[in-house]
N, C-alpha and C. Protein backbone atom coordinates (compact mmCIF):
# COMPACT_ATOMS: atom_id res chain seq x y z
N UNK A 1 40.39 200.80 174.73
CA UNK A 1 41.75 200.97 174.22
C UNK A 1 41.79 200.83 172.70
N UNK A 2 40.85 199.58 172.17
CA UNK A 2 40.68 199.60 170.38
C UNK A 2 40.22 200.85 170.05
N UNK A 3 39.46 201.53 170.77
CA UNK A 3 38.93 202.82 170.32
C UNK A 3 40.15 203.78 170.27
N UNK A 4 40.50 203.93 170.78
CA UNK A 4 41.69 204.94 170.85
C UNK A 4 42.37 205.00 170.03
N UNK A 5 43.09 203.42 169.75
CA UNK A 5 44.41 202.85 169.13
C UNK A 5 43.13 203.32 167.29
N UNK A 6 42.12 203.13 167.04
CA UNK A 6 41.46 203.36 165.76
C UNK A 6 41.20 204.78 165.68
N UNK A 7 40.93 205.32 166.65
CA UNK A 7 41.09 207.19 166.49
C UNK A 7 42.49 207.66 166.05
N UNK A 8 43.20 206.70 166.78
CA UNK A 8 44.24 207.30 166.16
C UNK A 8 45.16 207.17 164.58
N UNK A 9 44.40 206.37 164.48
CA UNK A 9 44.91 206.05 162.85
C UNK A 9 43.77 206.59 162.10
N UNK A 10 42.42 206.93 162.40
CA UNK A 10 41.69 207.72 161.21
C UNK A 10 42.12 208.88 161.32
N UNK A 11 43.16 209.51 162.50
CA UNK A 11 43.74 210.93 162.73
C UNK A 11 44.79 210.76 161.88
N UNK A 12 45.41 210.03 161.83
CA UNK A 12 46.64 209.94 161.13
C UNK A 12 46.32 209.46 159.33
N UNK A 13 45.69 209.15 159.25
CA UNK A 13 45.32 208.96 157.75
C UNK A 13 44.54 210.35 157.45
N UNK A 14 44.28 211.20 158.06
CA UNK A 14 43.75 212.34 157.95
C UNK A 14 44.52 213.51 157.48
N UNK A 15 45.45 213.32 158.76
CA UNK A 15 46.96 213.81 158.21
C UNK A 15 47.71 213.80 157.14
N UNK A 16 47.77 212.43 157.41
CA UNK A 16 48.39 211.86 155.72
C UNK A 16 48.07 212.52 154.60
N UNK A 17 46.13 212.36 154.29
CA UNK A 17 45.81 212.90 152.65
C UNK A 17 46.36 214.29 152.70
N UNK A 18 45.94 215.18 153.80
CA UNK A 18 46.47 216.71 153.87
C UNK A 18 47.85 216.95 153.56
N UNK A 19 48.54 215.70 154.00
CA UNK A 19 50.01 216.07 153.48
C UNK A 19 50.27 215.68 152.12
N UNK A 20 49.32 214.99 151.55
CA UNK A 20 49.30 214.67 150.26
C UNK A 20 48.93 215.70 149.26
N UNK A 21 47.97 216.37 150.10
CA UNK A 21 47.41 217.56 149.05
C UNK A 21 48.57 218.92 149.11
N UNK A 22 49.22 218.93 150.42
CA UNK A 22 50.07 219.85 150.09
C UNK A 22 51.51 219.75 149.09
N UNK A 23 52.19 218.32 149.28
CA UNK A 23 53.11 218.08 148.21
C UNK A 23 52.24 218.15 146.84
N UNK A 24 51.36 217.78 146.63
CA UNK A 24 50.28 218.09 144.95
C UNK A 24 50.48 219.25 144.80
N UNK A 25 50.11 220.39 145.92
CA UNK A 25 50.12 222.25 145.64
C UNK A 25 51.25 222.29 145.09
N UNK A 26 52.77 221.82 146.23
CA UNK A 26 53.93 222.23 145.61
C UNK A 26 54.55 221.43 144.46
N UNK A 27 54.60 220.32 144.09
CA UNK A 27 54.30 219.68 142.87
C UNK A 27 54.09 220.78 141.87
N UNK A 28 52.46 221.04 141.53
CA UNK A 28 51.93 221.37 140.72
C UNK A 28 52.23 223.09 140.78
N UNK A 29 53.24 224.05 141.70
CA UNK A 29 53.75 224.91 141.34
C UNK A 29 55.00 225.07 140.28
N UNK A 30 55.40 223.51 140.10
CA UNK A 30 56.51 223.68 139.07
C UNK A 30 58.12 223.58 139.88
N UNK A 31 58.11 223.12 141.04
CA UNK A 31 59.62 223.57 141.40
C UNK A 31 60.71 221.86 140.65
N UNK A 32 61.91 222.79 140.91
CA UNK A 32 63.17 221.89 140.26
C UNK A 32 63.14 221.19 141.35
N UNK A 33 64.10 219.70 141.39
CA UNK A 33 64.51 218.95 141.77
C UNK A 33 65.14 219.89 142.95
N UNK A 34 65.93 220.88 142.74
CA UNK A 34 66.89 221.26 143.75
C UNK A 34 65.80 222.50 144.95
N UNK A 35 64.87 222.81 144.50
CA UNK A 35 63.94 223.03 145.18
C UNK A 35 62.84 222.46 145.86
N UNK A 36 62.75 220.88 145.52
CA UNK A 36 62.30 219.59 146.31
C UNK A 36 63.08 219.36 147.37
N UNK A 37 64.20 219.47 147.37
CA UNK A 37 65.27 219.03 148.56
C UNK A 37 65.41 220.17 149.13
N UNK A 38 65.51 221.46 149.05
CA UNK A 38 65.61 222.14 149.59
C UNK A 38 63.95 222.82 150.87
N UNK A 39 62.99 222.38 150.08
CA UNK A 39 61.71 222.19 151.34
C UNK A 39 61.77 221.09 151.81
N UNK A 40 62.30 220.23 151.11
CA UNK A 40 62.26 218.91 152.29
C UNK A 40 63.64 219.49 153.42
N UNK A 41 64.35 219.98 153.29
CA UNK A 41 65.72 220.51 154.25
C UNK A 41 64.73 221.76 155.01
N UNK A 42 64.16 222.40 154.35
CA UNK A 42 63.18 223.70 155.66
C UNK A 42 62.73 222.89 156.20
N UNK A 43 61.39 222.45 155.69
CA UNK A 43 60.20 221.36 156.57
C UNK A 43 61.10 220.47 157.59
N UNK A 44 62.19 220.31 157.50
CA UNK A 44 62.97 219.39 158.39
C UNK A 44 63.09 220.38 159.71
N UNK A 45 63.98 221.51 159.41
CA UNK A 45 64.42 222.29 160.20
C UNK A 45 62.98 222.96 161.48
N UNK A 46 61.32 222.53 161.06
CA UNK A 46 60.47 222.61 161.84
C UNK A 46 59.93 221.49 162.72
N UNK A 47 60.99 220.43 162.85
CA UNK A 47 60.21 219.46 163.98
C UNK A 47 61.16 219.68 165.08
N UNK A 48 60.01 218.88 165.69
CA UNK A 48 60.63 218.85 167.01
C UNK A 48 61.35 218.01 167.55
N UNK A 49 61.06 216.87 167.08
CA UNK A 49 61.89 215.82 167.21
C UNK A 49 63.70 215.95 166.33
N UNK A 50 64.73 216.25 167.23
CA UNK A 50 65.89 217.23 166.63
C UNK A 50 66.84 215.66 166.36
N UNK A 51 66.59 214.89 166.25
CA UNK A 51 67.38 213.16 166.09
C UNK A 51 66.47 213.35 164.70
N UNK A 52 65.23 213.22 163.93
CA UNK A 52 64.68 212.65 163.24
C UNK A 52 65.38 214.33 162.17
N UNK A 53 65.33 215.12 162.54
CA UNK A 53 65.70 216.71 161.62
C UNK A 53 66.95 216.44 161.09
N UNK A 54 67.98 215.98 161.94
CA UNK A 54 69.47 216.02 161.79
C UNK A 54 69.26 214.83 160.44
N UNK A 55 68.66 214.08 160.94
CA UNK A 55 68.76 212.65 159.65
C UNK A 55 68.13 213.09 158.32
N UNK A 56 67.59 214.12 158.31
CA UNK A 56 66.86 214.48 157.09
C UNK A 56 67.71 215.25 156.19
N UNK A 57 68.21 216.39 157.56
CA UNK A 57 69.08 217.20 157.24
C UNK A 57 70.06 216.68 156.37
N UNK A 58 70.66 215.80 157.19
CA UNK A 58 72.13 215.03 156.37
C UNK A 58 71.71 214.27 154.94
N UNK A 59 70.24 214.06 155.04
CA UNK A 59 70.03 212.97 153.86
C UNK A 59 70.28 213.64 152.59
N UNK A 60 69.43 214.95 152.74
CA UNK A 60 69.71 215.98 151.30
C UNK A 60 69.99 217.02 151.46
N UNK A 61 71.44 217.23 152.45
CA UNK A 61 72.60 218.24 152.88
C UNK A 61 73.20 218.12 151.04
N UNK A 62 73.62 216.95 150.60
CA UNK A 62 74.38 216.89 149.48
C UNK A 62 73.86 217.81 148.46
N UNK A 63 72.37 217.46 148.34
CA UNK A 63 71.32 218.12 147.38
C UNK A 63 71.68 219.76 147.38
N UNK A 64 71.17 220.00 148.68
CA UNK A 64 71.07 221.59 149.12
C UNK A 64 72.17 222.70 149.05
N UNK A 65 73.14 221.53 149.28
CA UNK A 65 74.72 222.71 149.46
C UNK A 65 75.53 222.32 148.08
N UNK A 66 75.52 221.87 147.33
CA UNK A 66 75.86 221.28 145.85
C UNK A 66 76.02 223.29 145.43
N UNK A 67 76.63 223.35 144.29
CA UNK A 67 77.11 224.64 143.88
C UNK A 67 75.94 224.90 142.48
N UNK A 68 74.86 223.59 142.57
CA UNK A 68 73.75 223.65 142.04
C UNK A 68 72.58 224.82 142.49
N UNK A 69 72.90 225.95 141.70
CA UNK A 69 72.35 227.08 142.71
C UNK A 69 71.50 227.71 141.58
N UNK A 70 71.45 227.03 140.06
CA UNK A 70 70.94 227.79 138.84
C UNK A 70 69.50 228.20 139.52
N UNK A 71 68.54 228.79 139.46
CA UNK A 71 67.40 229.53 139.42
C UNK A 71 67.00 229.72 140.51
N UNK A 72 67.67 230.10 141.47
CA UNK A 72 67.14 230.48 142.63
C UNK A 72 68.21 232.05 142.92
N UNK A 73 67.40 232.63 143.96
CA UNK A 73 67.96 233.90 144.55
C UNK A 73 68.67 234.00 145.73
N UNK A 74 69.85 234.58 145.29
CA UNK A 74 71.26 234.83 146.31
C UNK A 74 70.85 236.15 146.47
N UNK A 75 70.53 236.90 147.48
CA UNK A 75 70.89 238.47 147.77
C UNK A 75 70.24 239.37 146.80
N UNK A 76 69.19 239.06 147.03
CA UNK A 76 68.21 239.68 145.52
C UNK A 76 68.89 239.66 143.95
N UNK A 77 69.41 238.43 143.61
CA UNK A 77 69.61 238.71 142.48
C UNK A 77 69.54 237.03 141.91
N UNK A 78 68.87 236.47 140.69
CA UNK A 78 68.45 235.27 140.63
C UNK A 78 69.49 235.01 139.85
N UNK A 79 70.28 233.62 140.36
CA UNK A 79 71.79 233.33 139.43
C UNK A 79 70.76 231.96 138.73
């Protein structure tokens, strides 16, 4: 059972750095603040767990729907 319960945390620390290296990619592409909240609001919208999505959702709903819309694209056209 220690074996297991320790597989499963070198799996999960495995996880972890990978998710570390992917916020570094998007990091180091340059996005705004309002494009941080707005992949954290997608990446939400892909679990499965729909209790833990809704709470994310709501956390930076404020962020996302704000009339803070400078450099991004509405309908092919970048306001």
């Amino acid at each position: 059972m220690d074996d297991l319960k320790s597989d499963m945390s070198e799996k999960d620390a495995a996880e972890s750095f990978v998710a570390r290296q992917i916020v570094h990619e998007i990091m180091n592409y340059g996005v705004t603040q309002f494009q941080v909240a707005k992949v954290i609001e997608l990446l939400a919208f892909e679990l499965e767990n729909r209790e833990l999505m809704v709470k994310i959702v709501d956390a930076v709903k404020e962020k996302t729907t704000a009339n803070d819309t400078n450099g991004i694209i509405l309908d092919g056209q970048e306001v």
